[in-house]
Protein backbone atom coordinates (compact mmCIF):
# COMPACT_ATOMS: atom_id res chain seq x y z
CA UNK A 1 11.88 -10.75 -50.01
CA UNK A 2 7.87 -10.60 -49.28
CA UNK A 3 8.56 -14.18 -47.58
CA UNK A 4 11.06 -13.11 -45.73
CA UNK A 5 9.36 -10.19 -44.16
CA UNK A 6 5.97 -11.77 -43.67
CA UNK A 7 7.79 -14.80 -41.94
CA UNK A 8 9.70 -11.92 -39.56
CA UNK A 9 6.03 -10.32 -38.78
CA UNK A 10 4.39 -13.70 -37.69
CA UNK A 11 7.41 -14.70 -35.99
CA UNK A 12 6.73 -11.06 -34.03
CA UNK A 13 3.32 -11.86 -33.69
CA UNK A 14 4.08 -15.15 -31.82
CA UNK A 15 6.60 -14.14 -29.86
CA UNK A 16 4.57 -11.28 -28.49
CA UNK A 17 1.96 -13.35 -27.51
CA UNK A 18 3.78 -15.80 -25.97
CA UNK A 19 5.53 -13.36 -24.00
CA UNK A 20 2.25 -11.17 -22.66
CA UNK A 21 0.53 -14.89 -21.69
CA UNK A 22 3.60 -15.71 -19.79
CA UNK A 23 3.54 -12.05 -18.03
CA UNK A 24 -0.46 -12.82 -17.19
CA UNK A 25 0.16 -16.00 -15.39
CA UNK A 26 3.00 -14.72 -13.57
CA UNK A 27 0.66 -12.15 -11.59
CA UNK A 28 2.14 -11.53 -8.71
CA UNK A 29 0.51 -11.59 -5.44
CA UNK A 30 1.40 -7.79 -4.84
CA UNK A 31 -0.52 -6.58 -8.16
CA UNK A 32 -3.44 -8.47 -6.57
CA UNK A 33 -3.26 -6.73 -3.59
CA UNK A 34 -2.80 -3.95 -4.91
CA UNK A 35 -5.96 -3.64 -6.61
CA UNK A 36 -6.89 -3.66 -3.30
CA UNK A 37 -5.37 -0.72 -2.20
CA UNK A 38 -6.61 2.91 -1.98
CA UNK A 39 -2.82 4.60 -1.50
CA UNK A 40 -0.64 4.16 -4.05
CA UNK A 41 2.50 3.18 -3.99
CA UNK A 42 4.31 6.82 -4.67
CA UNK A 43 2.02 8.14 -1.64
CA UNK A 44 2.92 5.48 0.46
CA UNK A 45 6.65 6.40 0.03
CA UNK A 46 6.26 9.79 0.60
CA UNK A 47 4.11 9.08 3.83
CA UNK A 48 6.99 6.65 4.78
CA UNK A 49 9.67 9.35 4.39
CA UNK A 50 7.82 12.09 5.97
CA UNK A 51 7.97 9.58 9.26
CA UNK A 52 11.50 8.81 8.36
CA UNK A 53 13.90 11.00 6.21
CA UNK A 54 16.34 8.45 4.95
CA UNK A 55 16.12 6.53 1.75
CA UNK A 56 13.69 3.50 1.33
CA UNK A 57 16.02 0.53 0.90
CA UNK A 58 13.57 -2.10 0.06
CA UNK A 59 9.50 -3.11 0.88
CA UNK A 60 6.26 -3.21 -0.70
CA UNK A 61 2.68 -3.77 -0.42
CA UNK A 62 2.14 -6.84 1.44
CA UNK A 63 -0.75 -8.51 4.22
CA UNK A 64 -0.03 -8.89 8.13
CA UNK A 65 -2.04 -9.90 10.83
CA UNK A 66 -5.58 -9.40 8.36
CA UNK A 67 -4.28 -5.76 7.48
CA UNK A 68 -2.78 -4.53 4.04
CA UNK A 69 -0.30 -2.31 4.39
CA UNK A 70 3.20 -0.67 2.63
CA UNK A 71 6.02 -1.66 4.61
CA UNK A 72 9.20 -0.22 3.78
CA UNK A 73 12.68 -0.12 5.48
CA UNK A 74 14.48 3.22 5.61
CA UNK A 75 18.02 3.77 5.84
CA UNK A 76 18.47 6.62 7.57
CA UNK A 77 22.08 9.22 7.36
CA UNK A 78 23.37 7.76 10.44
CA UNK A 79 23.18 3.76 8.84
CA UNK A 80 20.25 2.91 11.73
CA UNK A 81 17.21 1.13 9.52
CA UNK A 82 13.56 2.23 10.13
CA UNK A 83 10.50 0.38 9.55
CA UNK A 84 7.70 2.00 8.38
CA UNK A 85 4.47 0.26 7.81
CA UNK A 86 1.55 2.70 6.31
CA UNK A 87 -2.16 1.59 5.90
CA UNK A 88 -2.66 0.92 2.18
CA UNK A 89 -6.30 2.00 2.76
CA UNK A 90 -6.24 5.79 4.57
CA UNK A 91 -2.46 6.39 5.04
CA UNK A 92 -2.21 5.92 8.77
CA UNK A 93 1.21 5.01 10.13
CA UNK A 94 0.83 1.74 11.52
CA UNK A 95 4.07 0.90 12.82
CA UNK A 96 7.57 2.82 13.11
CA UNK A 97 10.05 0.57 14.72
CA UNK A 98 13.73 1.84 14.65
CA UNK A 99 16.62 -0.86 14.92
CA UNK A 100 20.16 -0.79 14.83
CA UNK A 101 22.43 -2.75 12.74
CA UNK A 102 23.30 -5.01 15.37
CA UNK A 103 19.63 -5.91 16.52
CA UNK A 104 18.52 -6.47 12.67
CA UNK A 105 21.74 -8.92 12.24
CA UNK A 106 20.29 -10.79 15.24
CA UNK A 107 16.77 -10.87 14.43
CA UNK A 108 18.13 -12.31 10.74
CA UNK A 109 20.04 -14.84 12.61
CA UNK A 110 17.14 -15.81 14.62
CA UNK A 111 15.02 -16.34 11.62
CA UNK A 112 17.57 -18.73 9.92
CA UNK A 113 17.78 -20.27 13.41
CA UNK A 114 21.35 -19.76 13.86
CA UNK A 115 21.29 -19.26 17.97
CA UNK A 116 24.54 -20.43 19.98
CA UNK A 117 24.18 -23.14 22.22
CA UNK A 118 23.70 -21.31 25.44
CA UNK A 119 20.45 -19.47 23.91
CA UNK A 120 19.46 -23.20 22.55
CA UNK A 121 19.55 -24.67 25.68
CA UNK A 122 18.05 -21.78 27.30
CA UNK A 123 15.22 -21.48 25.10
CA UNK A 124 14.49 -25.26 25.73
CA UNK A 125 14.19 -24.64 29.14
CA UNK A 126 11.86 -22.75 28.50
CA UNK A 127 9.48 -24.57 26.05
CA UNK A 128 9.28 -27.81 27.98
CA UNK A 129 6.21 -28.33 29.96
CA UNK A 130 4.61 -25.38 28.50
CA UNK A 131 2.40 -27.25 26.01
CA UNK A 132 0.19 -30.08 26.39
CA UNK A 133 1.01 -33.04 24.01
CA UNK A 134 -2.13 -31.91 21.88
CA UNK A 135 -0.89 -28.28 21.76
CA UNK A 136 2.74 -29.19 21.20
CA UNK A 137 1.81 -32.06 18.19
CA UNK A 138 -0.53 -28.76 16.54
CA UNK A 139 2.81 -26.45 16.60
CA UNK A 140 4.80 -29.43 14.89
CA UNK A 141 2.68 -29.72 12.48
CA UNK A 142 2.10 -26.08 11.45
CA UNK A 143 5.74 -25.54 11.62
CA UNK A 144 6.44 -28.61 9.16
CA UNK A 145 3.59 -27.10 6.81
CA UNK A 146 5.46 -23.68 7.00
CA UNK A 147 8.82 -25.27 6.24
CA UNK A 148 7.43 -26.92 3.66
CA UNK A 149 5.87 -24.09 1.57
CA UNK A 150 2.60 -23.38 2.49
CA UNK A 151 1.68 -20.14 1.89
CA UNK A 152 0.05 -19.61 5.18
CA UNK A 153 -0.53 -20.99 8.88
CA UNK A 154 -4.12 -21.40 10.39
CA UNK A 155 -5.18 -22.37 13.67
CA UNK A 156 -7.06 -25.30 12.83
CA UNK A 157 -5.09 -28.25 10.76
CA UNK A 158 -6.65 -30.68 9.23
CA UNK A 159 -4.56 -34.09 9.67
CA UNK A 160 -7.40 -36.16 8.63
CA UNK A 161 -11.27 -36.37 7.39
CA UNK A 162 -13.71 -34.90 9.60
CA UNK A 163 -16.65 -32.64 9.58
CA UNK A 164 -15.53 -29.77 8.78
CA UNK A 165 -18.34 -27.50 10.66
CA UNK A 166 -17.65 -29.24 13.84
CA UNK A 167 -14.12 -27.75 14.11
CA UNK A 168 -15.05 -24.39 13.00
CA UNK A 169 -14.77 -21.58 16.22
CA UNK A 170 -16.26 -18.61 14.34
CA UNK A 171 -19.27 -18.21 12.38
CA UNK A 172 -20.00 -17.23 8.24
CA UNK A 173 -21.13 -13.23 9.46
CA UNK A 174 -17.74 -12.99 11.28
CA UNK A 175 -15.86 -14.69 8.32
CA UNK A 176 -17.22 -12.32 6.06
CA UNK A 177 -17.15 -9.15 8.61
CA UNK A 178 -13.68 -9.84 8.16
CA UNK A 179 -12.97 -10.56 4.35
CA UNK A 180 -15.44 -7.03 3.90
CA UNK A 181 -12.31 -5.29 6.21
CA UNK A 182 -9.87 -6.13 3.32
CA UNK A 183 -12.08 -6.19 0.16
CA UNK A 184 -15.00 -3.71 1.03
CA UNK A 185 -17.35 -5.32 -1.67
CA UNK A 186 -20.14 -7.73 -2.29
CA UNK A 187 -20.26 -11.14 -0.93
CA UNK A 188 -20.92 -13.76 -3.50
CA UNK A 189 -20.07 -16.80 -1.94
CA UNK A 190 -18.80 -18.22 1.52
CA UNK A 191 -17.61 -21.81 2.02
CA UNK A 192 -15.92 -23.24 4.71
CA UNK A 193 -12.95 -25.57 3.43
CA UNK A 194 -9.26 -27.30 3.91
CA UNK A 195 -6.65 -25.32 2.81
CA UNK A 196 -3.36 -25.76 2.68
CA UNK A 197 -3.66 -28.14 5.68
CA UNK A 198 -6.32 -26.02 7.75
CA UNK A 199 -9.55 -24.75 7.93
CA UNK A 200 -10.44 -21.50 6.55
CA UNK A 201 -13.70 -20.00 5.38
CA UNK A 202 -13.10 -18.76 1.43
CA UNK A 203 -15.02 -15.73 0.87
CA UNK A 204 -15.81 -14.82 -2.78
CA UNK A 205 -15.95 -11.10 -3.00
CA UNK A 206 -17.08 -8.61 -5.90
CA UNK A 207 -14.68 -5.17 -5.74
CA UNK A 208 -14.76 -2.41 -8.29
CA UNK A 209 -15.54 -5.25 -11.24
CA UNK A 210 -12.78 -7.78 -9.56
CA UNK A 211 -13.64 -10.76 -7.83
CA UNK A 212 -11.10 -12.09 -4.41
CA UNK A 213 -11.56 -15.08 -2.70
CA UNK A 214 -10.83 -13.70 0.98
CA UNK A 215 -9.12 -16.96 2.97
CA UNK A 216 -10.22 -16.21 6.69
CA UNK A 217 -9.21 -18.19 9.54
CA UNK A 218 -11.88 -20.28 11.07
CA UNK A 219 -10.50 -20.01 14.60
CA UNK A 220 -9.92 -16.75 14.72
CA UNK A 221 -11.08 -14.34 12.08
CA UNK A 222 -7.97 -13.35 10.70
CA UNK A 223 -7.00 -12.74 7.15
CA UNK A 224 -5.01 -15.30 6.31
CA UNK A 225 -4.42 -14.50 2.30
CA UNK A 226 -6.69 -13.38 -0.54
CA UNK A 227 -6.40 -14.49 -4.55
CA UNK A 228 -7.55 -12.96 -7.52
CA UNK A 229 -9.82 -14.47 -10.06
């Protein structure tokens, strides 16, 4: 009977650990972000739905365009969804963009690329001869790295070995003017680096006893993700 029980109680043990190691790996990049944040989530819902009395459908904490922010979309009584994007650092509204259900339908066809042939043609028309053959051979390639995966797009791709400095447009003090925007710390450590396919400056910063490694665009300052350590 002792055997029995002590075997149950290590079996626990195990299995418990197991399970919280699993849950540490699987950090998601919101909780990083989030550590980032000054407005939590249950004030950024009630900021949202001050701007837009509905009911929050779906959204979450998230980075665009080098700026972290709550965006949420709001159904509200008459069916017609509202964005609402809230600054996850002083509660500003940032964006309220009201669509109907037939815009949203289109914009999710759009995205999956499902156009009919007149808007195909149309919007061929329109891209040729816009973009010189270096331009047009960048977009390719930044659209086969997005396809692909790659958890962001730069400016800059790397296709080959080079010297990295040479390519660089901005300098390390705007690099880390920039990472300091998101993670208002202590820079430890700026290097300039390929990843993911383009250039980025990594900035290691120290934040309330966390350290981020800020991944700023070398061509043109913007966020383009951040990682916890």
């Amino acid at each position: 009977m002792k055997k029995s029980v002590l075997f149950t109680v290590v079996l626990g043990l195990l299995f418990s650990s197991s399970f919280f190691g699993c849950e540490h790996k699987k950090e998601s990049a919101e909780s990083v972000l989030q550590k980032l944040a000054k407005i939590t989530p249950a004030e950024a819902k009630t900021l949202a739905l001050k701007n837009a009395n509905g009911e929050i459908i779906e959204g979450g904490l998230e980075l665009e365009n080098g700026l972290l922010i709550y965006s949420y979309d709001v159904q509200m009584p008459d069916k017609v969804i509202t964005e609402i994007q809230i600054n996850a650092k002083d509660g500003s509204v940032v964006l309220k963009k009201t669509e109907t259900a037939l815009k949203e339908a289109a914009e999710v066809k759009e995205s999956k690329g499902i156009v009919s042939e007149k808007e195909g043609e149309a919007k061929t028309e329109a891209a040729s001869g816009e973009e010189k053959a270096g331009e047009h051979e960048a977009e390719e390639t930044a659209e086969a790295r997005e396809k692909s995966g790659a958890t962001f797009v730069g400016t800059i791709p790397i296709t080959k070995e080079v010297n990295l400095n040479s390519l660089a447009k901005i300098s390390e003090n705007q690099a880390k003017a920039s990472a300091l925007k998101l993670a208002e710390g202590k820079v430890e450590q700026i290097k300039l680096e390929n990843e993911n396919g383009y250039l980025v400056y990594t900035v290691r910063v120290k934040y309330k006893g966390d350290e981020f490694d800020v991944l700023v665009d070398a061509g043109n300052a913007k966020v383009l993700g951040v990682e916890g350590e």
